[in-house]
Protein backbone atom coordinates (compact mmCIF):
# COMPACT_ATOMS: atom_id res chain seq x y z
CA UNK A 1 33.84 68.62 -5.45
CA UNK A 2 32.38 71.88 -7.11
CA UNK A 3 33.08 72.43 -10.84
CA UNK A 4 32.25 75.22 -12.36
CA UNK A 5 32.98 76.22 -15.99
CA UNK A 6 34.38 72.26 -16.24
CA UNK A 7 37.00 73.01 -13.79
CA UNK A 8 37.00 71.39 -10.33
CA UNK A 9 37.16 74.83 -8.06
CA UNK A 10 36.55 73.71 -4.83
CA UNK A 11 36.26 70.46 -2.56
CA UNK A 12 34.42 70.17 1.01
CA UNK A 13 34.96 67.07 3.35
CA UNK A 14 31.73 67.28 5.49
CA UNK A 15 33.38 65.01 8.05
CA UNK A 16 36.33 67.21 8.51
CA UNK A 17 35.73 70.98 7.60
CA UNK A 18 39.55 72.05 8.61
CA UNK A 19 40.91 69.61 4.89
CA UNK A 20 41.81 72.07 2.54
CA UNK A 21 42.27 69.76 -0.75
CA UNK A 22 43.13 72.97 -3.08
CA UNK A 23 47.20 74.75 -2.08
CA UNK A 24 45.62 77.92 -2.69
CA UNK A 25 42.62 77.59 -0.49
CA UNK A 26 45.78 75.79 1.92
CA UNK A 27 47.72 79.21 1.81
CA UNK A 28 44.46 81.36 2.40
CA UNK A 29 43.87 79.27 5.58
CA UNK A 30 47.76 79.76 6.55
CA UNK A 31 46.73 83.47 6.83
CA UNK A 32 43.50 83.02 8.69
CA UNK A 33 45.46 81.59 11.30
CA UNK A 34 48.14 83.97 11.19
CA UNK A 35 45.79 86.73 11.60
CA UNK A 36 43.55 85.24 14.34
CA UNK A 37 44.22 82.95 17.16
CA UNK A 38 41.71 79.84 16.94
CA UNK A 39 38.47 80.12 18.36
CA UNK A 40 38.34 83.94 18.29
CA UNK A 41 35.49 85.34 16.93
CA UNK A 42 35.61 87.29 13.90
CA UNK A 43 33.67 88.46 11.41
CA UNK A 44 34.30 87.52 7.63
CA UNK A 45 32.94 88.81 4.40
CA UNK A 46 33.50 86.22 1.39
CA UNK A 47 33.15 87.21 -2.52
CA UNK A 48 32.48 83.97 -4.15
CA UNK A 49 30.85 81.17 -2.67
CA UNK A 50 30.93 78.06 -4.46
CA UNK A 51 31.33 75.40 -2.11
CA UNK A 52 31.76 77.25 1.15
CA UNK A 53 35.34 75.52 1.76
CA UNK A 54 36.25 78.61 3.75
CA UNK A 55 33.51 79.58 5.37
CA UNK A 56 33.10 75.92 6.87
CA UNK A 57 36.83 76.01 7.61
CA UNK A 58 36.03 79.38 9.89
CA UNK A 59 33.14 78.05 11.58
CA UNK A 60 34.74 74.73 12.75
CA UNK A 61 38.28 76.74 13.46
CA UNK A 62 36.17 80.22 15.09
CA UNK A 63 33.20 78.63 16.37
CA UNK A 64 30.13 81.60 16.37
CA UNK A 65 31.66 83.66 13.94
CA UNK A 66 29.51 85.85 12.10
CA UNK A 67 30.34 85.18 7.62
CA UNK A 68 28.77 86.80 5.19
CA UNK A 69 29.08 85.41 1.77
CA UNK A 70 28.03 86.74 -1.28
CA UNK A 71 27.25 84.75 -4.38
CA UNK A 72 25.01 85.58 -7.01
CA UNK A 73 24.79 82.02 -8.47
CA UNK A 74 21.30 81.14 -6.50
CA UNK A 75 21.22 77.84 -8.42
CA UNK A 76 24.82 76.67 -7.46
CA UNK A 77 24.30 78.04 -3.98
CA UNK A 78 20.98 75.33 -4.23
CA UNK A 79 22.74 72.76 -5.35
CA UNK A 80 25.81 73.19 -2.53
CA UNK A 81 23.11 73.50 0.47
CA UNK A 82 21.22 70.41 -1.10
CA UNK A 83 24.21 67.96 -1.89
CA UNK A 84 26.63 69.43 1.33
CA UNK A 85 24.51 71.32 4.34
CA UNK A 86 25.77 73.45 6.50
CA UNK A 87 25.61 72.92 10.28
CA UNK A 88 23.37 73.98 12.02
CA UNK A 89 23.84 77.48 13.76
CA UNK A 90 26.67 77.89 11.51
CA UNK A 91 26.69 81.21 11.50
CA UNK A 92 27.33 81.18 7.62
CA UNK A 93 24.88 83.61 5.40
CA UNK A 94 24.62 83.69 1.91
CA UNK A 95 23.52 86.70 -0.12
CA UNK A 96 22.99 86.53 -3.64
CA UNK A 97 24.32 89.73 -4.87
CA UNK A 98 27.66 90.27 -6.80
CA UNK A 99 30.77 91.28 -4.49
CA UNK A 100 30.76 95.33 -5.65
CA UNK A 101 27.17 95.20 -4.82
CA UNK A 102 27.35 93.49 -1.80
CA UNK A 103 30.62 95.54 -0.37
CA UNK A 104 29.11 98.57 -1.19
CA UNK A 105 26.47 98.30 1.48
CA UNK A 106 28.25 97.21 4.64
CA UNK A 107 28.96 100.11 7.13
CA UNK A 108 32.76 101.40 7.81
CA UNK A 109 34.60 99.12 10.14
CA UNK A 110 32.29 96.08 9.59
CA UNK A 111 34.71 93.09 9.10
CA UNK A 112 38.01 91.50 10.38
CA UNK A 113 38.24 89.76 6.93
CA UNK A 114 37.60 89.96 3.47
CA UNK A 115 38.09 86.67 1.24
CA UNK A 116 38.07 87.23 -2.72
CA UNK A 117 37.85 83.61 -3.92
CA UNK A 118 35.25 84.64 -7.31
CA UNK A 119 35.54 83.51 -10.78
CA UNK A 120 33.86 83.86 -13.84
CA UNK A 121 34.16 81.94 -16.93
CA UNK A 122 37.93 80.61 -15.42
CA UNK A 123 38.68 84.47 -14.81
CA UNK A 124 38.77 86.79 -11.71
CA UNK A 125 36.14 89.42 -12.84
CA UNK A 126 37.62 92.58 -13.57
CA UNK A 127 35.38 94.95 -11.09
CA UNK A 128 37.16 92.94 -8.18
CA UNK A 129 40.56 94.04 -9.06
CA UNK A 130 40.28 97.86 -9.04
CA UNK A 131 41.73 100.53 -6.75
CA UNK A 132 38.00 101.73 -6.55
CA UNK A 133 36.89 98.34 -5.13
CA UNK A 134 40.17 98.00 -2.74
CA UNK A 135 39.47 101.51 -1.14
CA UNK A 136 35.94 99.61 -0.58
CA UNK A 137 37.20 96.56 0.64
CA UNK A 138 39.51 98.89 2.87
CA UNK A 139 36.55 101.10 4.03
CA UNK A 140 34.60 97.80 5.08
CA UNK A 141 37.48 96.27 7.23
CA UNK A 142 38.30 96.95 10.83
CA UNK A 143 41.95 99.21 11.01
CA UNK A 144 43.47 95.66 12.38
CA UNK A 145 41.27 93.57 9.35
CA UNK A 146 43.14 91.58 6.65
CA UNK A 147 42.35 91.03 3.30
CA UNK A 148 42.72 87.61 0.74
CA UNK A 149 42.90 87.29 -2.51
CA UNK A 150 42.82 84.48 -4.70
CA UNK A 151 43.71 85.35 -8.34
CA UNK A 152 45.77 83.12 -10.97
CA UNK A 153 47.63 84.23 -13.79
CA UNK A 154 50.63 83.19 -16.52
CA UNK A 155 54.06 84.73 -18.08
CA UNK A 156 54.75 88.08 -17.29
CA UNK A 157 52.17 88.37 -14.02
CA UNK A 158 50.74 92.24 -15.49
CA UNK A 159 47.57 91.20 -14.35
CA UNK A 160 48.55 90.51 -10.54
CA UNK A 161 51.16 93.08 -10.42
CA UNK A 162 48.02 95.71 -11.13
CA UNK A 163 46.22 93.96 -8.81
CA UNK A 164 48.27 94.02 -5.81
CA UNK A 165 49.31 97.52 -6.53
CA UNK A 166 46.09 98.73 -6.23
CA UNK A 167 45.75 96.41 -2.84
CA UNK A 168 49.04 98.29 -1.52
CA UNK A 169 47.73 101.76 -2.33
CA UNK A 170 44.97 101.00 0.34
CA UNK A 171 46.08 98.14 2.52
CA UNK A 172 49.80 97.38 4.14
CA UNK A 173 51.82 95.26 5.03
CA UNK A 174 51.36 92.90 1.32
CA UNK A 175 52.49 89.47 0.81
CA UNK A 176 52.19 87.73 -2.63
CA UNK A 177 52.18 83.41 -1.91
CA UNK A 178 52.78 81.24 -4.74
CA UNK A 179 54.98 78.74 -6.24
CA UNK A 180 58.40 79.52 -7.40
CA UNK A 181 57.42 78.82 -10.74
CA UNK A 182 54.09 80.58 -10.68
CA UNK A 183 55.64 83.94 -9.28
CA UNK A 184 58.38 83.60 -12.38
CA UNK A 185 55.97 83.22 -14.66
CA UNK A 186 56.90 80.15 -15.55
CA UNK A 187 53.31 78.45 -15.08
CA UNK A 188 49.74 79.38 -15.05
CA UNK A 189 48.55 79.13 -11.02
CA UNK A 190 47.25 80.70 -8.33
CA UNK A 191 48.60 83.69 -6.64
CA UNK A 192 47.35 84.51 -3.00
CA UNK A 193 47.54 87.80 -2.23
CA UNK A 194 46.63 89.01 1.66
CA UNK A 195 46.90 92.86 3.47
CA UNK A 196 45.93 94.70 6.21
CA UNK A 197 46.90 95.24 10.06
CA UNK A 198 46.15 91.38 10.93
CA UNK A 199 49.11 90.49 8.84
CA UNK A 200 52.44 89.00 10.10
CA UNK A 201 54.79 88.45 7.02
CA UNK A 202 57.67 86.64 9.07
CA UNK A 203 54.69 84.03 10.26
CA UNK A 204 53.38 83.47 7.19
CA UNK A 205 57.20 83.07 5.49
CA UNK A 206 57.57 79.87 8.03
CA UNK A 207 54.08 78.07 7.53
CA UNK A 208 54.98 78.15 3.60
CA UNK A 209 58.58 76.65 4.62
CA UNK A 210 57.08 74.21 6.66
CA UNK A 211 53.94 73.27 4.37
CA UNK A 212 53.71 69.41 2.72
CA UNK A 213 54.70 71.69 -0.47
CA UNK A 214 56.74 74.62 0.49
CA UNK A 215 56.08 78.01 -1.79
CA UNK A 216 57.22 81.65 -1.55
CA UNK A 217 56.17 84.16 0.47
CA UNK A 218 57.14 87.61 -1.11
CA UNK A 219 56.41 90.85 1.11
CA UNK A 220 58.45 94.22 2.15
CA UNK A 221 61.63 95.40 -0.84
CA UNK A 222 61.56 91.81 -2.36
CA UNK A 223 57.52 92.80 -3.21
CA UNK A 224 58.34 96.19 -4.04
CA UNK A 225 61.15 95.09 -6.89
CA UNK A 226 58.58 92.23 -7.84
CA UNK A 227 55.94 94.84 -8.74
CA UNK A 228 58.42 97.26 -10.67
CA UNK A 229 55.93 100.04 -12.10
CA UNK A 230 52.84 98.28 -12.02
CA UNK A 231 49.79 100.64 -12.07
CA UNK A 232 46.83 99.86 -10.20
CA UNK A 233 43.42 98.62 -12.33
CA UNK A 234 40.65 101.92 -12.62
CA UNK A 235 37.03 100.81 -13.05
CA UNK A 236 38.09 102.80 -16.36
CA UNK A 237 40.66 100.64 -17.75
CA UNK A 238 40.27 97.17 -15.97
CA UNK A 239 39.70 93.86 -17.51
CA UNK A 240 39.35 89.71 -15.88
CA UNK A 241 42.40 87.89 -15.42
CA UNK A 242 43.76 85.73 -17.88
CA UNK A 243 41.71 82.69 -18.92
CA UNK A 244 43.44 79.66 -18.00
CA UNK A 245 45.23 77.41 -20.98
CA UNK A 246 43.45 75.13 -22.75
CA UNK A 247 42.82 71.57 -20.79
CA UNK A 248 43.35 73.08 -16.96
CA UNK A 249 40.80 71.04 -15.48
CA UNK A 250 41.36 72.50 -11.47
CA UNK A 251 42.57 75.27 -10.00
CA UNK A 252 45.08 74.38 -7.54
């Protein structure tokens, strides 16, 4: 288990790289594989490292993939390598540069995936959620690339609403995954949010019906009411996502 800001973030089972412990890390690998058949190739850019759940889960699922993850905590990137190693020829490297930074030098056309899985102090930094960084993340992904985001939030859901409008001004088809109760507003959670020309809305819809804990998949005019007049987030007026309530002690 990785904690990080005394909240358990992320959990790796070094005999089995394909357990996902975490439902949102669960609904992120639903849209892997509904993007790429297993044991394709593909080349995947993560922002946010901690325990390299994802990254492992690619390499055992897409054998000689190519992942680049960046992660500017050197000493929790130590810790990780020391306590769980990666494989050898993994095919997993880890820069430690912030994800703006990072981005901002890959070449047009470089990936078939971009994973946002980064926190900071319990929040999703705020230079991750703007239109200028989705144009980025847009720029850096193949036309047929997809794009996942993993973001949490509470009550109204202004926060993700922003967010994923400034994903659909860039990247389409959208699908928002979450609990009922999450996408209501009812709860704090996690919100999964995935784009691009990889995606397959109907596919996704039936993994979350058939999942151990079923949750909604919301794409096409449901997303479009769901999102009202949201505004996307400007590097001039963006902030982090809400800090989770007092006592949370995982994301989930």
């Amino acid at each position: 288990m990785v904690q990080i800001d005394g909240m358990d973030q992320s959990y790796v089972d070094p005999r089995d790289p394909t357990y996902l412990a975490f439902e949102y890390a669960q609904r992120i690998g639903s849209v892997i594989d509904t993007a790429f058949a297993p044991g394709v190739r593909i080349t995947a850019i993560h922002v946010g490292g901690a325990g390299l759940t994802l990254a492992r889960y690619i390499t055992h699922t897409r054998p000689t993939s190519a992942q680049l993850v960046f992660e500017p905590d050197q000493s929790l990137t130590a810790a990780v390598r020391q306590a769980i190693p990666l494989p050898r020829q993994s095919g997993i490297k880890i820069r430690p540069q912030d994800g703006r930074t990072g981005l901002r030098a890959l070449n047009d056309n470089h990936a078939d995936l971009v994973i946002i899985d980064a926190f900071k102090g319990g929040s999703v930094p705020g230079d991750l959620v703007t239109t200028e960084f989705f144009s980025d993340v847009r720029r850096v992904l193949r036309p047929s690339g997809t794009l996942a985001v993993n973001v949490t939030d509470l009550a109204a859901l202004t926060f993700s609403r922003r967010l994923v409008a400034g994903v659909a001004a860039h990247l389409q088809p959208v699908t928002v995954a979450a609990e009922r109760s999450t996408l209501t507003g009812r709860r704090f959670g996690n919100l999964v949010v995935a784009a691009g020309g990889g995606m397959d809305p109907g596919g996704l819809t039936r993994q979350a019906a058939a999942a151990a804990f079923p949750y909604r998949v919301v794409y096409g005019a449901e997303l479009k009411r769901w999102l009202g007049h949201a505004k996307p987030f400007t590097d001039a007026d963006t902030q982090p996502s809400p800090p989770p309530p007092s006592g949370l002690t995982a994301f989930t």
